[in-house]
Protein backbone atom coordinates (compact mmCIF):
# COMPACT_ATOMS: atom_id res chain seq x y z
CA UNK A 1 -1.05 -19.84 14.82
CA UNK A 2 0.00 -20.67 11.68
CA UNK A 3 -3.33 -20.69 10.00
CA UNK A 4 -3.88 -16.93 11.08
CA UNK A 5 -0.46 -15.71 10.26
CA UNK A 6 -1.53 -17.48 6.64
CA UNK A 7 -4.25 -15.79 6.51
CA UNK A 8 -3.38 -12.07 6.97
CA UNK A 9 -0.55 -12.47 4.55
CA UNK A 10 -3.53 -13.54 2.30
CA UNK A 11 -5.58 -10.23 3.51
CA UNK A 12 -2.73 -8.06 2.82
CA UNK A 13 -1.44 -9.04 -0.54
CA UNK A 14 -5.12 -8.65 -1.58
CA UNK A 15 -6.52 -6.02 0.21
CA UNK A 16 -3.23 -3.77 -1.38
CA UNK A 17 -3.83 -5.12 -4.95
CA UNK A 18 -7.28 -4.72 -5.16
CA UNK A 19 -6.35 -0.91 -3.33
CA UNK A 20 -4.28 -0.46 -7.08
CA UNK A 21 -7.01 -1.20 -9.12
CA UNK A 22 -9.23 2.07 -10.61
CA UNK A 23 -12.35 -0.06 -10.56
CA UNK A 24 -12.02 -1.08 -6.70
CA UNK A 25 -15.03 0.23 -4.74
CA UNK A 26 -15.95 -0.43 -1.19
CA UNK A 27 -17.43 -3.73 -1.37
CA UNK A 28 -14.55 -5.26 -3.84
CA UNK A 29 -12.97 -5.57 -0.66
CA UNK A 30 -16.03 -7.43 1.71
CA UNK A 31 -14.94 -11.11 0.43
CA UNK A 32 -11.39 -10.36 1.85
CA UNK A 33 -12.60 -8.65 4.94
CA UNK A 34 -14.97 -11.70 5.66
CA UNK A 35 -12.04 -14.28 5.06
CA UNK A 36 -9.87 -12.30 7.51
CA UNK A 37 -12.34 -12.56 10.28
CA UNK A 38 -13.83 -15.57 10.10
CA UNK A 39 -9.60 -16.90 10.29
CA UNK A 40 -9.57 -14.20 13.41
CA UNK A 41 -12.99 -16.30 15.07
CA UNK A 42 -11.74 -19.57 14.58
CA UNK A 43 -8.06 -18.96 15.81
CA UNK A 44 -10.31 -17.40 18.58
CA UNK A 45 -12.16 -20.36 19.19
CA UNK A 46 -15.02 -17.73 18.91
CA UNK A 47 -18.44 -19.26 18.47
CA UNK A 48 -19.54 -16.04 16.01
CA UNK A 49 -20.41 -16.09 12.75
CA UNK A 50 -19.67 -13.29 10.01
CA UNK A 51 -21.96 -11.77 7.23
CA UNK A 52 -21.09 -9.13 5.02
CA UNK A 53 -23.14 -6.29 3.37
CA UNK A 54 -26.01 -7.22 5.69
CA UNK A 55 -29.77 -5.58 5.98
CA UNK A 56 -30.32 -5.81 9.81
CA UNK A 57 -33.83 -4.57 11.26
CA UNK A 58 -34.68 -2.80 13.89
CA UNK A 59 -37.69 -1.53 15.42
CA UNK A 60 -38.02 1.76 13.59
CA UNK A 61 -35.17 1.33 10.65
CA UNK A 62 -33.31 -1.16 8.30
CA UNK A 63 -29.47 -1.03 8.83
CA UNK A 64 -26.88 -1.99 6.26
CA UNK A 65 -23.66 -2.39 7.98
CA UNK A 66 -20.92 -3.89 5.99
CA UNK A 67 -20.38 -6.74 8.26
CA UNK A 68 -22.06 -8.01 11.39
CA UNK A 69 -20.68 -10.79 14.13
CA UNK A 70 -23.54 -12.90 15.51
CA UNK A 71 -23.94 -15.84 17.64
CA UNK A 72 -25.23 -19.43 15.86
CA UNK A 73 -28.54 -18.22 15.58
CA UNK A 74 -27.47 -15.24 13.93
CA UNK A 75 -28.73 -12.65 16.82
CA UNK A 76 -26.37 -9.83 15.93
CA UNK A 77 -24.19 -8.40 18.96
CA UNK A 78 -21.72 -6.85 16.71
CA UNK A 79 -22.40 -4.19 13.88
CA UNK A 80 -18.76 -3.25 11.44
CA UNK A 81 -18.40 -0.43 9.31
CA UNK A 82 -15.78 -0.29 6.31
CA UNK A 83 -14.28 2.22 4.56
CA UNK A 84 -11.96 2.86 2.08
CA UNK A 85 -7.92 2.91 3.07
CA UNK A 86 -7.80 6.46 2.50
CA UNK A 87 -9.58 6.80 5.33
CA UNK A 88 -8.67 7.63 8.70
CA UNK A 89 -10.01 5.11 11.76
CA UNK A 90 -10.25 8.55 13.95
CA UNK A 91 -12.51 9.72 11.35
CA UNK A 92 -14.77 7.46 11.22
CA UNK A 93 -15.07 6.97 14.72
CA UNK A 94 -16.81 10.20 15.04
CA UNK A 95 -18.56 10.24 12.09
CA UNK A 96 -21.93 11.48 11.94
CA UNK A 97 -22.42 10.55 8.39
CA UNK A 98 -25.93 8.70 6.80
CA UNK A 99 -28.02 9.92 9.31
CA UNK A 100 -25.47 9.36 12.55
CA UNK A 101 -24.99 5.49 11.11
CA UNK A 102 -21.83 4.99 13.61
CA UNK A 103 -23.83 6.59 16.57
CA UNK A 104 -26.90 4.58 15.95
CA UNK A 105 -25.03 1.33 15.72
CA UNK A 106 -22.82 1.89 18.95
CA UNK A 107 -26.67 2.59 21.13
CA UNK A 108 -28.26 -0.72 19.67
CA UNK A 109 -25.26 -3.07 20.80
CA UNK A 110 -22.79 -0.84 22.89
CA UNK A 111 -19.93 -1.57 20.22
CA UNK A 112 -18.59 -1.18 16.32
CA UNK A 113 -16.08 -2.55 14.58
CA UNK A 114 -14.51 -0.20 11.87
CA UNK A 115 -11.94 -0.13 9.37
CA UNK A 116 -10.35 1.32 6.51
CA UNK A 117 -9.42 -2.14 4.85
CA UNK A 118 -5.31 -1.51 5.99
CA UNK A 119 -6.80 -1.69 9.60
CA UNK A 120 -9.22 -2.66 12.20
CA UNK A 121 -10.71 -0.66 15.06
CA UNK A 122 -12.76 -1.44 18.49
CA UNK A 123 -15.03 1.71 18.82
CA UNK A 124 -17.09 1.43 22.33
CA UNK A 125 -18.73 4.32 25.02
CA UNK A 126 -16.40 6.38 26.89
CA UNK A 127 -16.31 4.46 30.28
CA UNK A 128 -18.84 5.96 32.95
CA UNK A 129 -21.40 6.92 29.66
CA UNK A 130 -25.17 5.49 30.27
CA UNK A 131 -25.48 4.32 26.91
CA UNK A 132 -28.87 4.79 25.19
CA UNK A 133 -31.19 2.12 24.43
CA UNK A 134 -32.35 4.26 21.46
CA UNK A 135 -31.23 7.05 19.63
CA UNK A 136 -27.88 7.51 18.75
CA UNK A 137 -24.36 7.96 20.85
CA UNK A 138 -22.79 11.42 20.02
CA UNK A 139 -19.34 11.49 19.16
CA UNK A 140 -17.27 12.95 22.48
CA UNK A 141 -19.19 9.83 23.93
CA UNK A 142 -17.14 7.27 21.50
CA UNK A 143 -13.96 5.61 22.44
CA UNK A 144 -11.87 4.20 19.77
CA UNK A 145 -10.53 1.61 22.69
CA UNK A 146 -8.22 -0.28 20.29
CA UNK A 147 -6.25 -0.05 16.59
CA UNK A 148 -4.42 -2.67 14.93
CA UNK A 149 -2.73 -1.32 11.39
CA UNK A 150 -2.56 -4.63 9.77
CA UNK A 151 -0.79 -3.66 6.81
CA UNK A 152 1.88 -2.35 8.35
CA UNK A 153 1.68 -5.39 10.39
CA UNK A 154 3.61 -7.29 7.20
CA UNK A 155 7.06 -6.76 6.32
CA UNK A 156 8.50 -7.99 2.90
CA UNK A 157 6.51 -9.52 0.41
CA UNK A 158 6.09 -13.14 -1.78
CA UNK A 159 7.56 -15.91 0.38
CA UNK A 160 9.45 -13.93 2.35
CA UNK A 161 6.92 -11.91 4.08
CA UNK A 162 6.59 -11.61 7.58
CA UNK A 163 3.79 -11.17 9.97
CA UNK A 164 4.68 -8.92 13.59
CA UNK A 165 3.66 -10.98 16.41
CA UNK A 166 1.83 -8.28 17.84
CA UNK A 167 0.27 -7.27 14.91
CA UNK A 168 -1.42 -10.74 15.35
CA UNK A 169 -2.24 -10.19 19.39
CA UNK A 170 -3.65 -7.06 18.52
CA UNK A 171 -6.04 -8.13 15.82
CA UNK A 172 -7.40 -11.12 17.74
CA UNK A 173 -7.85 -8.90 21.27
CA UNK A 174 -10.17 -6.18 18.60
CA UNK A 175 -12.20 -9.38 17.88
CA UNK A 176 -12.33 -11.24 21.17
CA UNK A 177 -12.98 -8.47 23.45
CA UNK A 178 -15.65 -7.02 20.95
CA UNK A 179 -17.61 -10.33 21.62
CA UNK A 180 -16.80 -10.80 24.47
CA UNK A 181 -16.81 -7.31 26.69
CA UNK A 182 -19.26 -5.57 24.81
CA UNK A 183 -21.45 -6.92 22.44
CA UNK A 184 -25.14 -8.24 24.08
CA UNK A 185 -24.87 -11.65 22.31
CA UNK A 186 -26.44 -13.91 24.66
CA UNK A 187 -30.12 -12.70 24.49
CA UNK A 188 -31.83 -10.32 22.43
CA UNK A 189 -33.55 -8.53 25.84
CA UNK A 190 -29.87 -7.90 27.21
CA UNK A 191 -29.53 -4.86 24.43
CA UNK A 192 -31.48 -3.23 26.81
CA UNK A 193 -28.46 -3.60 29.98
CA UNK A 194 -26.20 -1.46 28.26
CA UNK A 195 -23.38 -3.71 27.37
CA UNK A 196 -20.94 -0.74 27.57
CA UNK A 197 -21.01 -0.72 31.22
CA UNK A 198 -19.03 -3.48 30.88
CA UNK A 199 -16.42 -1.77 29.00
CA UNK A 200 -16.06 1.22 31.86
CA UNK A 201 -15.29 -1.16 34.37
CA UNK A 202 -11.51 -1.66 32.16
CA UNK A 203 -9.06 0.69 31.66
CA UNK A 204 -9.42 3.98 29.70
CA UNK A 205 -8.54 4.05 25.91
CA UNK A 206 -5.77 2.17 24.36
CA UNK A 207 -4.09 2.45 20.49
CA UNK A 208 -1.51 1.13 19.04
């Protein structure tokens, strides 16, 4: 547990100095993300890989999430999307921005991981929804099923910061049940099953 509590401190002290800095842009903040979660997959014991700023295919477009979770031969089951912290996770869930990006990645694998740097989202299909095997999921069909704020997460600073315990809970369920409740990672033909059927057989909608 230690490794993981190391490791957001890391994130955090980072991720809100880099936030200071004029010439910050989105992808100033990719290396940190990617350090973050591959800490979050191996605390995990998650056999997933991460990539960042990706070009994924498809069979009628090329995708550029920010990040993407995969299995050892890279098959993608999970697509992220990042934004900047001024950003609102409720947003972006329902975002219909670059030509319904959000919507199109939740239809190819039935989940998205999103954040605005200071936190981490697990964005699914309402539960009961027949998810698409093409096309795009509209936005009253999107459940934002989990948050984790990890900067608030921290309390003091230097030596004497402080990581919540359920800060750390929270961020590793967003990981582990995006891999493993959702996302169609254990062949390429189950993206046609609709992996969120798996998520409506849980509860409804959670935050925190």
């Amino acid at each position: 547990m230690q490794n993981i509590v190391r490791a957001i401190l890391e994130y955090v002290s980072e991720t809100r100095h880099l936030h200071t800095l004029s010439s910050s842009t989105e992808n100033t903040f990719y290396p940190a993300i990617k350090t973050l979660i591959t800490a979050v997959l191996k605390e995990g014991r998650l056999p997933f890989q991460v990539r960042v700023n990706t070009s994924e295919s498809n069979a009628k477009a090329r995708d550029m999430p920010d990040f993407v979770l995969g299995d050892d031969k890279m098959f993608v089951g999970v697509y992220g999307e990042v934004k900047r912290p001024s950003a609102s996770l409720e947003d972006l869930a329902v975002s219909m921005e670059q030509n319904d990006q959000i919507g199109r990645y939740l239809a190819q694998t039935g989940v998205v991981l999103i954040s605005n740097v200071r936190s981490f989202g697990l964005l699914a299909c309402v539960a009961g929804y027949d998810r698409p095997v093409t096309g795009s999921v509209p936005p009253d069909k999107r459940a934002l099923i989990k948050t984790i704020d990890v900067w608030s997460g921290v309390t003091g600073a230097g030596p004497h910061a402080k990581v919540d315990d359920v800060a750390v809970a929270d961020l590793l369920e967003i990981f582990e049940r995006s891999v493993t409740d959702y996302a169609p990672l254990a062949d390429p033909s189950s993206l046609a099953k609709g992996a969120c059927e798996t998520g409506s057989r849980r509860e409804g909608p959670t935050s925190r």
